[in-house]
Protein backbone atom coordinates (compact mmCIF):
# COMPACT_ATOMS: atom_id res chain seq x y z
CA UNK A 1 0.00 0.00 0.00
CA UNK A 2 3.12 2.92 1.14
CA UNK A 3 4.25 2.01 -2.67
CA UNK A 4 1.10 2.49 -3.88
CA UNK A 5 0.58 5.97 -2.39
CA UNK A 6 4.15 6.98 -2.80
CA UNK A 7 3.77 6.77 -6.68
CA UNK A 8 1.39 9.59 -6.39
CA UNK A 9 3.32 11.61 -4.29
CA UNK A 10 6.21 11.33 -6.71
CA UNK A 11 4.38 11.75 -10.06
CA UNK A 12 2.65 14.41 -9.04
CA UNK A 13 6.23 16.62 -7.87
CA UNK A 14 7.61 15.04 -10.89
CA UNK A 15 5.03 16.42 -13.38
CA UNK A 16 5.95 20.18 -11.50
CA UNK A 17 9.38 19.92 -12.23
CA UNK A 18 9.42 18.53 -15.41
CA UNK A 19 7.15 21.03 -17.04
CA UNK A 20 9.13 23.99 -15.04
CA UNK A 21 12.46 22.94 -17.48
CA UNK A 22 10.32 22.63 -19.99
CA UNK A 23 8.43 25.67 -20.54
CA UNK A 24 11.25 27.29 -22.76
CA UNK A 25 11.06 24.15 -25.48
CA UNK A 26 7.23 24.23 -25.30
CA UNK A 27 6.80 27.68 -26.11
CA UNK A 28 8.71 27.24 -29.27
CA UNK A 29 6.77 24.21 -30.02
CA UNK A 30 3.49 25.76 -29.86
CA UNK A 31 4.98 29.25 -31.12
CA UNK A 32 3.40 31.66 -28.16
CA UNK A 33 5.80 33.51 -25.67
CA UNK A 34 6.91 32.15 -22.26
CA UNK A 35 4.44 34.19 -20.31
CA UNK A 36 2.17 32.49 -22.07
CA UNK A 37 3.13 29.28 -21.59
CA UNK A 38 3.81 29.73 -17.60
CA UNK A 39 -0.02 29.45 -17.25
CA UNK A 40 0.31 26.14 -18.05
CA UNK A 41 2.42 26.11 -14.38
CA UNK A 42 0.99 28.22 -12.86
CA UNK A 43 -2.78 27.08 -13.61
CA UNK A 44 -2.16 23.61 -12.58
CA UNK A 45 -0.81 24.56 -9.41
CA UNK A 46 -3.73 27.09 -8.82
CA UNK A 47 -6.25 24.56 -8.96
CA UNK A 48 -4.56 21.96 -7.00
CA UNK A 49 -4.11 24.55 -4.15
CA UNK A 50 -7.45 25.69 -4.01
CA UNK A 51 -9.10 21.95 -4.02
CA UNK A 52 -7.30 20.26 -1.26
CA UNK A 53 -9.35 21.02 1.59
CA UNK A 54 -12.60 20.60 -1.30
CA UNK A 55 -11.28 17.32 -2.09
CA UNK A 56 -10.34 16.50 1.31
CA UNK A 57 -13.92 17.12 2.73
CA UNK A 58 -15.42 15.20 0.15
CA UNK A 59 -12.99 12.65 1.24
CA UNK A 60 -14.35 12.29 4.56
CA UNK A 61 -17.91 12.25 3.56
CA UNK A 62 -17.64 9.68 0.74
CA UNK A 63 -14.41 7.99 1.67
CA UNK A 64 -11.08 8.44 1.50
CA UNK A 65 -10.11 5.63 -0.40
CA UNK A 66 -12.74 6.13 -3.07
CA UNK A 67 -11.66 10.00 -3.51
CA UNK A 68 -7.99 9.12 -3.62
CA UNK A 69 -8.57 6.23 -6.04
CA UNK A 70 -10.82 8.21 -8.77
CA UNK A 71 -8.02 10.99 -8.37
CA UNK A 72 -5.02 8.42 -9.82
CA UNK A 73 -7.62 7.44 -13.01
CA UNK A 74 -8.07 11.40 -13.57
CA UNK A 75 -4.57 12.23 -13.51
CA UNK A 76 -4.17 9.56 -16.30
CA UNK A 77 -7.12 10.29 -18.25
CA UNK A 78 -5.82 14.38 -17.95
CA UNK A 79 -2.39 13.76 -18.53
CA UNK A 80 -3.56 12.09 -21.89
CA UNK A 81 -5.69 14.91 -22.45
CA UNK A 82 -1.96 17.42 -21.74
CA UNK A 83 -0.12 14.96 -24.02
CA UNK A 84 -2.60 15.26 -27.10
CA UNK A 85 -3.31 19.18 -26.77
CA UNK A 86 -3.36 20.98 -30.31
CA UNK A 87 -3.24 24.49 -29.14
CA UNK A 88 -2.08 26.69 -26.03
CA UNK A 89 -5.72 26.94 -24.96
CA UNK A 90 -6.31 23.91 -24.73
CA UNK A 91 -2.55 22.80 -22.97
CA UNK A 92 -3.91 24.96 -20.45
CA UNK A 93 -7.42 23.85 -20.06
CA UNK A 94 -5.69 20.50 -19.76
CA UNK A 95 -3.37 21.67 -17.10
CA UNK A 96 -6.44 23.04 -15.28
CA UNK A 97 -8.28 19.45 -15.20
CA UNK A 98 -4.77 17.90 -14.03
CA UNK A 99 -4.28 20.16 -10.87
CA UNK A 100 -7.79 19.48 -9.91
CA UNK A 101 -7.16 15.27 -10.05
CA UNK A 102 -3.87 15.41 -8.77
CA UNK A 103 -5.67 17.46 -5.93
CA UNK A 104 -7.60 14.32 -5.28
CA UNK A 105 -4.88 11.89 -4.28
CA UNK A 106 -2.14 14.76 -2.76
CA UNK A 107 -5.20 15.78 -0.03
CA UNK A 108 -6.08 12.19 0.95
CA UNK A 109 -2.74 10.51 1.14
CA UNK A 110 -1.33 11.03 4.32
CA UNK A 111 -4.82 10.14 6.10
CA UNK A 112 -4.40 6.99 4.73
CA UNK A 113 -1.55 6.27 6.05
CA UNK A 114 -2.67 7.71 9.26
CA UNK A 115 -5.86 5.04 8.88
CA UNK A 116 -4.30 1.93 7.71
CA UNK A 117 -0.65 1.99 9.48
CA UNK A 118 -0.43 1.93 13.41
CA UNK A 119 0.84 4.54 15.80
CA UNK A 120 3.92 2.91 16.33
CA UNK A 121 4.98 2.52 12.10
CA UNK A 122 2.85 5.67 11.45
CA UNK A 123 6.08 8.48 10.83
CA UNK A 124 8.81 5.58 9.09
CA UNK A 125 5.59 5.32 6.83
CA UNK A 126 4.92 9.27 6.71
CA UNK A 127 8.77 9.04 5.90
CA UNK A 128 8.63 7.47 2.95
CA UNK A 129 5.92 9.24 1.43
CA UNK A 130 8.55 12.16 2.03
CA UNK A 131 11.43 10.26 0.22
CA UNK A 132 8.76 10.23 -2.34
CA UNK A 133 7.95 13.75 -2.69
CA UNK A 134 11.77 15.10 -2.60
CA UNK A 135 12.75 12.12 -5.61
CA UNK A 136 9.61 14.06 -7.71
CA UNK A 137 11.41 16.84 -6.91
CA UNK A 138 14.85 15.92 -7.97
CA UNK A 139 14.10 13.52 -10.96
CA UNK A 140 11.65 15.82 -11.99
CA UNK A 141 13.80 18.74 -14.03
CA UNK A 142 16.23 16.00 -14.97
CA UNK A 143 13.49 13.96 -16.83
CA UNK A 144 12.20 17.37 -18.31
CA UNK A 145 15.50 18.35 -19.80
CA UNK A 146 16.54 15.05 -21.13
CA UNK A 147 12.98 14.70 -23.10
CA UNK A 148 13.27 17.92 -24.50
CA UNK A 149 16.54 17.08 -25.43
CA UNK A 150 15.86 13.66 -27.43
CA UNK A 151 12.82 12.70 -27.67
CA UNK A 152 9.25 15.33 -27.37
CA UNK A 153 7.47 17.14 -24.37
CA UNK A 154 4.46 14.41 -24.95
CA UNK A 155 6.54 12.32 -23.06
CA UNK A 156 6.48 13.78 -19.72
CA UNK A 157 2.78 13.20 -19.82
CA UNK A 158 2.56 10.31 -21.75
CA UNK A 159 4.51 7.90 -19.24
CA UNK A 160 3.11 9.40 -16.07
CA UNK A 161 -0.36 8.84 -17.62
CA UNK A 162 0.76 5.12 -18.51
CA UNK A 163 1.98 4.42 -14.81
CA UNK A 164 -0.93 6.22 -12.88
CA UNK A 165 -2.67 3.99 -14.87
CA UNK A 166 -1.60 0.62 -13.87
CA UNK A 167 -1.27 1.99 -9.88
CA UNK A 168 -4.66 2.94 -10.16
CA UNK A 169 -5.51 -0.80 -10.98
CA UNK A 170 -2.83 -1.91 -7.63
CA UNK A 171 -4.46 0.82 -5.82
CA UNK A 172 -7.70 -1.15 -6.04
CA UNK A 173 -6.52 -4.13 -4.43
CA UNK A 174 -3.90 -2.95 -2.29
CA UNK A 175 -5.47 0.18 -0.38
CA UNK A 176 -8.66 -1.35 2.26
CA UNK A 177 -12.46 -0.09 1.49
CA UNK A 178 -13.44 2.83 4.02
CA UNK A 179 -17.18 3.77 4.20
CA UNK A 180 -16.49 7.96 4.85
CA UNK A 181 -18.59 9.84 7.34
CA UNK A 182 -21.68 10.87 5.31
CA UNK A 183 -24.02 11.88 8.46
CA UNK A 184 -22.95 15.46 8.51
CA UNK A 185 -24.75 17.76 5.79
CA UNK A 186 -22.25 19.20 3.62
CA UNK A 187 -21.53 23.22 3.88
CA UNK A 188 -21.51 23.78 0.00
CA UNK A 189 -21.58 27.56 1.08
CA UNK A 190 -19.11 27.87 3.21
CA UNK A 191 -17.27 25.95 0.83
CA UNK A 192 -17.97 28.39 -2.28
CA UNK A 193 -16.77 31.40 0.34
CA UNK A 194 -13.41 29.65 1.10
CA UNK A 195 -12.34 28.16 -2.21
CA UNK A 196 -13.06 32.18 -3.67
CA UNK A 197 -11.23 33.62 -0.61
CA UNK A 198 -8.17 31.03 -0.96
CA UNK A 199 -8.38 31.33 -4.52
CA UNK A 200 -8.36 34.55 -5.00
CA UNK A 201 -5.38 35.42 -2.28
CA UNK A 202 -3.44 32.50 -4.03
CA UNK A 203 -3.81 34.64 -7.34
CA UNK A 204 -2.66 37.79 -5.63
CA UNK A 205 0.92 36.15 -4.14
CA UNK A 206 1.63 34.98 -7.10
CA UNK A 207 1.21 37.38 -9.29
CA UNK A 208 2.02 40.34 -7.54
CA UNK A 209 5.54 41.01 -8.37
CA UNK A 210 4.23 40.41 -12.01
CA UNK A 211 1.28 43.19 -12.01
CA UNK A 212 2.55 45.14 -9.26
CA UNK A 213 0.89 45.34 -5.67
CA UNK A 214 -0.78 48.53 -6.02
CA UNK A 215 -2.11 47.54 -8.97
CA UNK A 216 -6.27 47.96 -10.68
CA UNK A 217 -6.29 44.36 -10.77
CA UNK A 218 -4.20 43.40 -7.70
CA UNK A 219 -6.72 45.37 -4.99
CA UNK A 220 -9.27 44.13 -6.49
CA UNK A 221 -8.01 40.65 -5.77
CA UNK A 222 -7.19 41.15 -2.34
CA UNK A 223 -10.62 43.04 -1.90
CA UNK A 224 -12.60 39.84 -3.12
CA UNK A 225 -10.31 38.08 -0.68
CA UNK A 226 -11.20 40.14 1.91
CA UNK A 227 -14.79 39.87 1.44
CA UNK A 228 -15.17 36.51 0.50
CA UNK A 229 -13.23 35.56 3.54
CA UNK A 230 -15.11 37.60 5.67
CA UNK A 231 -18.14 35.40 4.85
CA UNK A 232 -16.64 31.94 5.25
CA UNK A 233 -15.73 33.14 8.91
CA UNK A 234 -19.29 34.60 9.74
CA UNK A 235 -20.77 31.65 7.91
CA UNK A 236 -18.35 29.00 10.03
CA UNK A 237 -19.18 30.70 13.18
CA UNK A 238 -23.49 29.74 12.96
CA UNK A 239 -22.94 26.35 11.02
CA UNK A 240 -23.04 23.74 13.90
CA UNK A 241 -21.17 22.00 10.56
CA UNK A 242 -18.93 24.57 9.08
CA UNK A 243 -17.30 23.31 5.66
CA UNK A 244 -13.65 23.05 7.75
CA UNK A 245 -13.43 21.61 11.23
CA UNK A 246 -12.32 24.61 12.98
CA UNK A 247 -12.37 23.16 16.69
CA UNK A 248 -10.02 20.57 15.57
CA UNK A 249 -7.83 23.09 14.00
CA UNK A 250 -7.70 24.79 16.92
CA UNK A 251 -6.62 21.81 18.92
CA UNK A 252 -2.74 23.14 20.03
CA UNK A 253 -0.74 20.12 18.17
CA UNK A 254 -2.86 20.62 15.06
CA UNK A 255 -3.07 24.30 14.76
CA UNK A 256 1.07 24.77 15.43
CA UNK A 257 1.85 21.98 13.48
CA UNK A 258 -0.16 23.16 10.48
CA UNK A 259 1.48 26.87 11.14
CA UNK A 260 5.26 25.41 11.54
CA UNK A 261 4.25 24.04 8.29
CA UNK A 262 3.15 26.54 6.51
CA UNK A 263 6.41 28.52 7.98
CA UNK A 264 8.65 26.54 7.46
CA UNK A 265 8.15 25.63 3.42
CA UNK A 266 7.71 29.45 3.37
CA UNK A 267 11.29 29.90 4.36
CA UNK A 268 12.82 27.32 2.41
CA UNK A 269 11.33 28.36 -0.83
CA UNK A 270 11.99 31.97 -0.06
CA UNK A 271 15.90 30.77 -0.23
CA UNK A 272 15.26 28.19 -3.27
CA UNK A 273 13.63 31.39 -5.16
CA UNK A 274 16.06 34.08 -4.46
CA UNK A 275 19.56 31.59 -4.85
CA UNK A 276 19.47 31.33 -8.79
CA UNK A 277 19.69 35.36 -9.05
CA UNK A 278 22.08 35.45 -6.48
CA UNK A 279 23.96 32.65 -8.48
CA UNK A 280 23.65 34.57 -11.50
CA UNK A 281 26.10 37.72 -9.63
CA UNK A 282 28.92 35.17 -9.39
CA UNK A 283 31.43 34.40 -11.48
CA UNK A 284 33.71 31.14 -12.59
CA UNK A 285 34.11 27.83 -10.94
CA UNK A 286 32.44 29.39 -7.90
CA UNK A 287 28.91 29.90 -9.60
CA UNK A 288 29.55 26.23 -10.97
CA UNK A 289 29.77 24.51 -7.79
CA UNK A 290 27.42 26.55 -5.46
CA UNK A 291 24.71 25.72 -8.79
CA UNK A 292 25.52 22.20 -8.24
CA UNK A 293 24.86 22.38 -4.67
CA UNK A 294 21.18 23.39 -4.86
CA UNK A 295 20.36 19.73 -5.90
CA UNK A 296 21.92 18.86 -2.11
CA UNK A 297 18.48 20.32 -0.54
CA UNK A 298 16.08 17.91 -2.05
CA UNK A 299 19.04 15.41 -1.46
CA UNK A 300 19.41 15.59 2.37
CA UNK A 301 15.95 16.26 2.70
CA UNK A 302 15.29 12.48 0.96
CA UNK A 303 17.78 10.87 3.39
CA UNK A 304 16.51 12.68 6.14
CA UNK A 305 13.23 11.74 5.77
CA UNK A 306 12.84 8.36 6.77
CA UNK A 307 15.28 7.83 9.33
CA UNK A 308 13.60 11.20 10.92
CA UNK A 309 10.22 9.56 10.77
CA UNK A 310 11.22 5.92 12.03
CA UNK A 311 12.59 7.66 15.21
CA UNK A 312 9.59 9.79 15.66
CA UNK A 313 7.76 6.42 16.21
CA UNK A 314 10.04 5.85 19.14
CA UNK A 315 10.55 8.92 20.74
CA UNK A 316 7.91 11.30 19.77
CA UNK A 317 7.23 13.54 17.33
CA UNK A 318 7.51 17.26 19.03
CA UNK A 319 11.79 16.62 19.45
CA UNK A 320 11.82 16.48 15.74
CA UNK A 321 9.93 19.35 14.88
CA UNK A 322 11.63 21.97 17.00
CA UNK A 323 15.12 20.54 15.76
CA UNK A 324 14.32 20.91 12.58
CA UNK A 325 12.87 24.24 12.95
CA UNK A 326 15.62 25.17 14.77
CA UNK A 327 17.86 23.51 11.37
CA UNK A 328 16.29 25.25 9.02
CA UNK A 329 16.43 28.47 11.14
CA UNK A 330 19.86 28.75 11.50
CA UNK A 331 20.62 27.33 7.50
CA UNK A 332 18.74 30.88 6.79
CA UNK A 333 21.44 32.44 9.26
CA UNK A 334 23.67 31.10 7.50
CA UNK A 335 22.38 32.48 3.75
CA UNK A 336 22.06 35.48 5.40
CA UNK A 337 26.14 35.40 5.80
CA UNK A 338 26.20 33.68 2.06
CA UNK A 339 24.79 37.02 0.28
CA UNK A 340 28.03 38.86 1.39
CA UNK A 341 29.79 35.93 -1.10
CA UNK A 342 30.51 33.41 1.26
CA UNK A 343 30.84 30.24 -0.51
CA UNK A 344 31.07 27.77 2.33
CA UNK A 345 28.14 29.21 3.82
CA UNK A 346 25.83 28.90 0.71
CA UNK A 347 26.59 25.35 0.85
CA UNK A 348 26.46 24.84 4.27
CA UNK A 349 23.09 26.47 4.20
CA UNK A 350 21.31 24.61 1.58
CA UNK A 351 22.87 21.10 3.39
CA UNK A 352 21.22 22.02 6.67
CA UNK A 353 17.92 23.52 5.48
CA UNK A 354 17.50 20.11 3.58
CA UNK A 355 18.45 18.36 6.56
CA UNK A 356 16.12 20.66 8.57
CA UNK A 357 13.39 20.00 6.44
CA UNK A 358 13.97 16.33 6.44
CA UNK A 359 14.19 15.85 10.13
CA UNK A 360 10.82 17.77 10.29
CA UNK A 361 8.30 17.15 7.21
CA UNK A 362 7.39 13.81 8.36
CA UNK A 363 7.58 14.02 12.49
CA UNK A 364 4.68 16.83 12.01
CA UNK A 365 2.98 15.50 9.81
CA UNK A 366 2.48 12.83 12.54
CA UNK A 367 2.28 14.80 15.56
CA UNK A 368 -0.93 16.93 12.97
CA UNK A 369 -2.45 13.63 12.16
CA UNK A 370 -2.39 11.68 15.51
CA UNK A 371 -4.62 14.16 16.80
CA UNK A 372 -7.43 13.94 14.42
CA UNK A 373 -10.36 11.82 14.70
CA UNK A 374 -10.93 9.44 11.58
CA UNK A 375 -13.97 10.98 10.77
CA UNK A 376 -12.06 14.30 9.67
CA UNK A 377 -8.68 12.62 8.39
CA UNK A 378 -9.29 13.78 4.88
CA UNK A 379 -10.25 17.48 6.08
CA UNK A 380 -7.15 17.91 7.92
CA UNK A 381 -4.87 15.94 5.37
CA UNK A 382 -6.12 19.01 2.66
CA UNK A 383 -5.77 21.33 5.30
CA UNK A 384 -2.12 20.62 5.63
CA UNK A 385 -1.34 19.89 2.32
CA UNK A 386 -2.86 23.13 1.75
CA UNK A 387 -0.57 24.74 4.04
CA UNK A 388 2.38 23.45 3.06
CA UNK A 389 1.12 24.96 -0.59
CA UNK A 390 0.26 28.24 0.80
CA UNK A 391 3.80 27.92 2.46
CA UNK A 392 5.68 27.91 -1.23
CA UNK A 393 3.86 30.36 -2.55
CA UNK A 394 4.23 33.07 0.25
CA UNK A 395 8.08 32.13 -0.05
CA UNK A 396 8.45 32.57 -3.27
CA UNK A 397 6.72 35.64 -3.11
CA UNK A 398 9.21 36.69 -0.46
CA UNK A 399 11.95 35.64 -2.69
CA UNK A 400 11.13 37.47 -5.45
CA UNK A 401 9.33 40.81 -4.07
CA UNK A 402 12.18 41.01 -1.73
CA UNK A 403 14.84 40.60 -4.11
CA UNK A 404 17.09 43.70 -5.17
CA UNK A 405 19.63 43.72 -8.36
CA UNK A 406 22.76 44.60 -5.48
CA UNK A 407 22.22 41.66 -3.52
CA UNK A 408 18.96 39.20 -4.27
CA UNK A 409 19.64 36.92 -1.24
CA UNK A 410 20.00 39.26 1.87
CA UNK A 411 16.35 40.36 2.10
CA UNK A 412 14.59 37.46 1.17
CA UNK A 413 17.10 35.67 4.01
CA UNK A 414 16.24 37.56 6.75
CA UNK A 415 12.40 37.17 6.23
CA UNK A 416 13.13 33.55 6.21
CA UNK A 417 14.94 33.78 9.52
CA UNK A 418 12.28 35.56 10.92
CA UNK A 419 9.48 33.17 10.10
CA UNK A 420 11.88 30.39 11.57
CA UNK A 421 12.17 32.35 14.74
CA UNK A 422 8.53 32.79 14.80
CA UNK A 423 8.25 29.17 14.16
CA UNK A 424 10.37 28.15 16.81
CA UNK A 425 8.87 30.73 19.75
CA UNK A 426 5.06 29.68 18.45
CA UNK A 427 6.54 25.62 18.93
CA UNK A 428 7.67 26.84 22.48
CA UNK A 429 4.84 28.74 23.62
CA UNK A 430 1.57 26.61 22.24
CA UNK A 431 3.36 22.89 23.20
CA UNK A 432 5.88 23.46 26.05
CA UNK A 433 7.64 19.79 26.99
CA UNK A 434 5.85 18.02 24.53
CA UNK A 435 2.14 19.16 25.58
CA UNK A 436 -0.35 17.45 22.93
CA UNK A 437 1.36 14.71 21.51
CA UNK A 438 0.33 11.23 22.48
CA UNK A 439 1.08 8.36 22.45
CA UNK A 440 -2.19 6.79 21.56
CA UNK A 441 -3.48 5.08 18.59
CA UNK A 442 -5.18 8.75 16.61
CA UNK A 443 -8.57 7.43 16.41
CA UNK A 444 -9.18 10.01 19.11
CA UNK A 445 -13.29 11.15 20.00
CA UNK A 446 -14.51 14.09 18.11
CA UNK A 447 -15.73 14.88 21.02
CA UNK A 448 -12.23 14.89 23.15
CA UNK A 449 -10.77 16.77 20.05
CA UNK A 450 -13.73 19.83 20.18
CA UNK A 451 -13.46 20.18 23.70
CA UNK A 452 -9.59 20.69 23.16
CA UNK A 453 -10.51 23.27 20.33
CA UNK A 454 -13.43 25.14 22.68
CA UNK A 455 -10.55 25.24 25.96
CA UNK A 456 -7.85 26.69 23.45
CA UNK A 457 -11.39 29.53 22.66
CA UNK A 458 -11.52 30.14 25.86
């Protein structure tokens, strides 16, 4: 079953990264410009970030399996549909439909592994699924270059469509039948309020270095935003049940686990954004070896992973999570010290924020999931995967609005610093000595989990 769902969790970071390398090739192949073509990234990853917590909802009402199943046959069928596209138009339509399968499986994977594998294997198995991920990441641009160079961009969809495919026949028979929680009605206007409010903020990060924040277009963005969001909170306030589960997002290992999340893949993508333009300022064999270095992040992070998550099972998950905080904090101190040239320090830095990252992705991810009640596994697997989206594009938003033509990396750095201190001091203050995590089995009460969320109210 971990093979099953770590296919997903590869393809899906391997489809990113291959289509990132090659954007340049497909805009000559189609004959449109570059900025063009980017939709075709940046529409995919759109619509995956605004459906996770959709997709994970409809997880827990009509099963988790069943959600994360029909999303491996849509990511073939769509990545067919990329492959055979005729026209820009409708590459990016295509795009569109494969963010919103992909979506399906990414927000339902990790509860079930929380489901199916016990306390005691649950982070070596939340490990893997990491290993996964950071492989995606790494293989990812590799595959895209070497297609473009021999053989045709219908590859990179073509043979991801072929092996979704046959796992979605495995999946079938490996991954047990759940039944979902279908008693609760379903907020479908709540919903509409939070997917406009997410998608519309998600529009405005990422595109506000590129229209400019003071822009027609940009305050009207963050205006709908506003507004939208203000009616998903005064909806979720008088909805005995509101589209998300607030009270068990409010629980304290939930809620700073989803926010050391969030923080922490916003710092690390901050420095993965700004590094190529400070790259780009250096000269000779330096520039050559630092460049080489950057594929030492998703690297250490891989080798990290598991052997972080295997110990989590034996001595918790909170020691994990402030170390690698407290990594990935002082990796940005250390990039802060790289922007005056430092060499050593650029390298160093990249090492340990992979390391960080490694030694932390999967132990939270546990100490999140342990908490929840199986009835809302789905909810708060979209919720953090959502996060952890939101996370990248606030960093690279830092990265790039930060950025200067004197010296890209210094800015950008100490925002990054900053959200790991405020990482570390929230870690502190909301789950002194390990308060929260347990050592139980997850299948907690709803009831024990709301009356957590209403005592944190209070």
């Amino acid at each position: 079953m971990l093979i099953v769902i770590g296919i997903g969790a590869f393809l899906s970071n391997f489809t990113i990264g291959s289509m990132n390398v090659a954007l340049p090739g497909l805009a000559d192949a189609f004959g449109t410009t570059l900025g063009n073509m980017q939709w075709t990234v940046i529409g995919y990853l759109l619509m995956l970030t605004i459906l996770l917590p959709v997709m994970g909802k409809l997880a827990d009402r009509f099963g988790i399996r069943r959600v994360h199943n029909l999303g491996y046959a849509a990511f073939a069928i769509t990545s067919i549909l990329v492959a055979t596209a005729s026209s820009v138009e409708l590459l990016v339509i295509a795009r569109l439909l494969q963010g919103a399968a992909a979506s399906m499986y990414q927000s339902t994977n990790l509860g079930l592994v929380s489901i199916h594998f016990p306390v005691h294997e649950r982070g070596r198995a939340m490990g893997w699924i990491s290993l996964a991920v950071a492989a995606g990441a790494v293989s990812g641009p590799l595959a895209g270059g070497m297609a473009m160079l021999w053989l045709s961009w219908h590859w990179l969809f073509v043979l991801p469509a072929l092996i979704m495919a046959g796992t979605f026949v495995l999946a079938g028979k490996a991954i047990p039948k759940d039944t979902g929680q279908a008693s609760n009605p379903l907020d479908i206007v709540g919903g509409v309020w939070f997917t406009l409010a997410l998608a519309a903020s998600i529009t405005s990060l990422a595109q506000g270095h590129a229209w400019g924040w003071v822009s027609p277009a940009m305050l009207s963005l963050i205006a709908i935003a506003l507004l939208a969001g203000w009616l998903f909170v005064h909806r979720t306030l008088r909805q005995p049940f509101p589209f998300l589960p607030v009270q068990v997002m409010l629980h304290p290992a939930v809620r700073s686990g989803l926010t050391v999340s969030a923080l922490s893949f916003a710092a690390a993508n901050a420095a993965l954004v700004s590094i190529p333009a400070h790259l780009a300022s250096m000269a000779g064999d330096q520039a050559f070896i630092a460049g080489l270095t950057m594929a030492l992040y998703p690297i250490t992070m891989a080798c990290a992973g598991p052997i972080a998550g295997r110990l989590s099972d034996r001595y918790g998950s909170m020691p994990f999570t402030k170390a690698g905080m407290g990594i990935l904090t002082l990796a940005m101190g250390l990039l802060i010290l790289a922007s005056g040239g430092a060499t050593w320090a650029l390298i160093t830095g990249l090492i340990m924020a992979g390391l960080g990252m490694g030694i932390m992705a999967s132990p939270t991810i546990r100490l999140i999931m342990n908490e929840v009640p199986q009835a809302y596994k789905g909810s708060i697997g979209g919720v953090l995967a959502l996060a952890r989206n939101m996370g990248i594009v606030v960093g690279s938003s830092l990265g790039l609005g930060l950025s200067d033509g004197t010296n890209p990396l210094f800015l950008p750095m100490v925002a990054a610093c900053s959200l790991g201190l405020f990482g570390l001091g929230m870690l502190g203050w909301s789950l002194p000595s390990g308060q929260g995590e347990r050592a139980g089995d997850g299948h907690r009460s709803d009831g024990a989990v709301r009356a957590a969320g209403k005592r944190d109210i209070l």
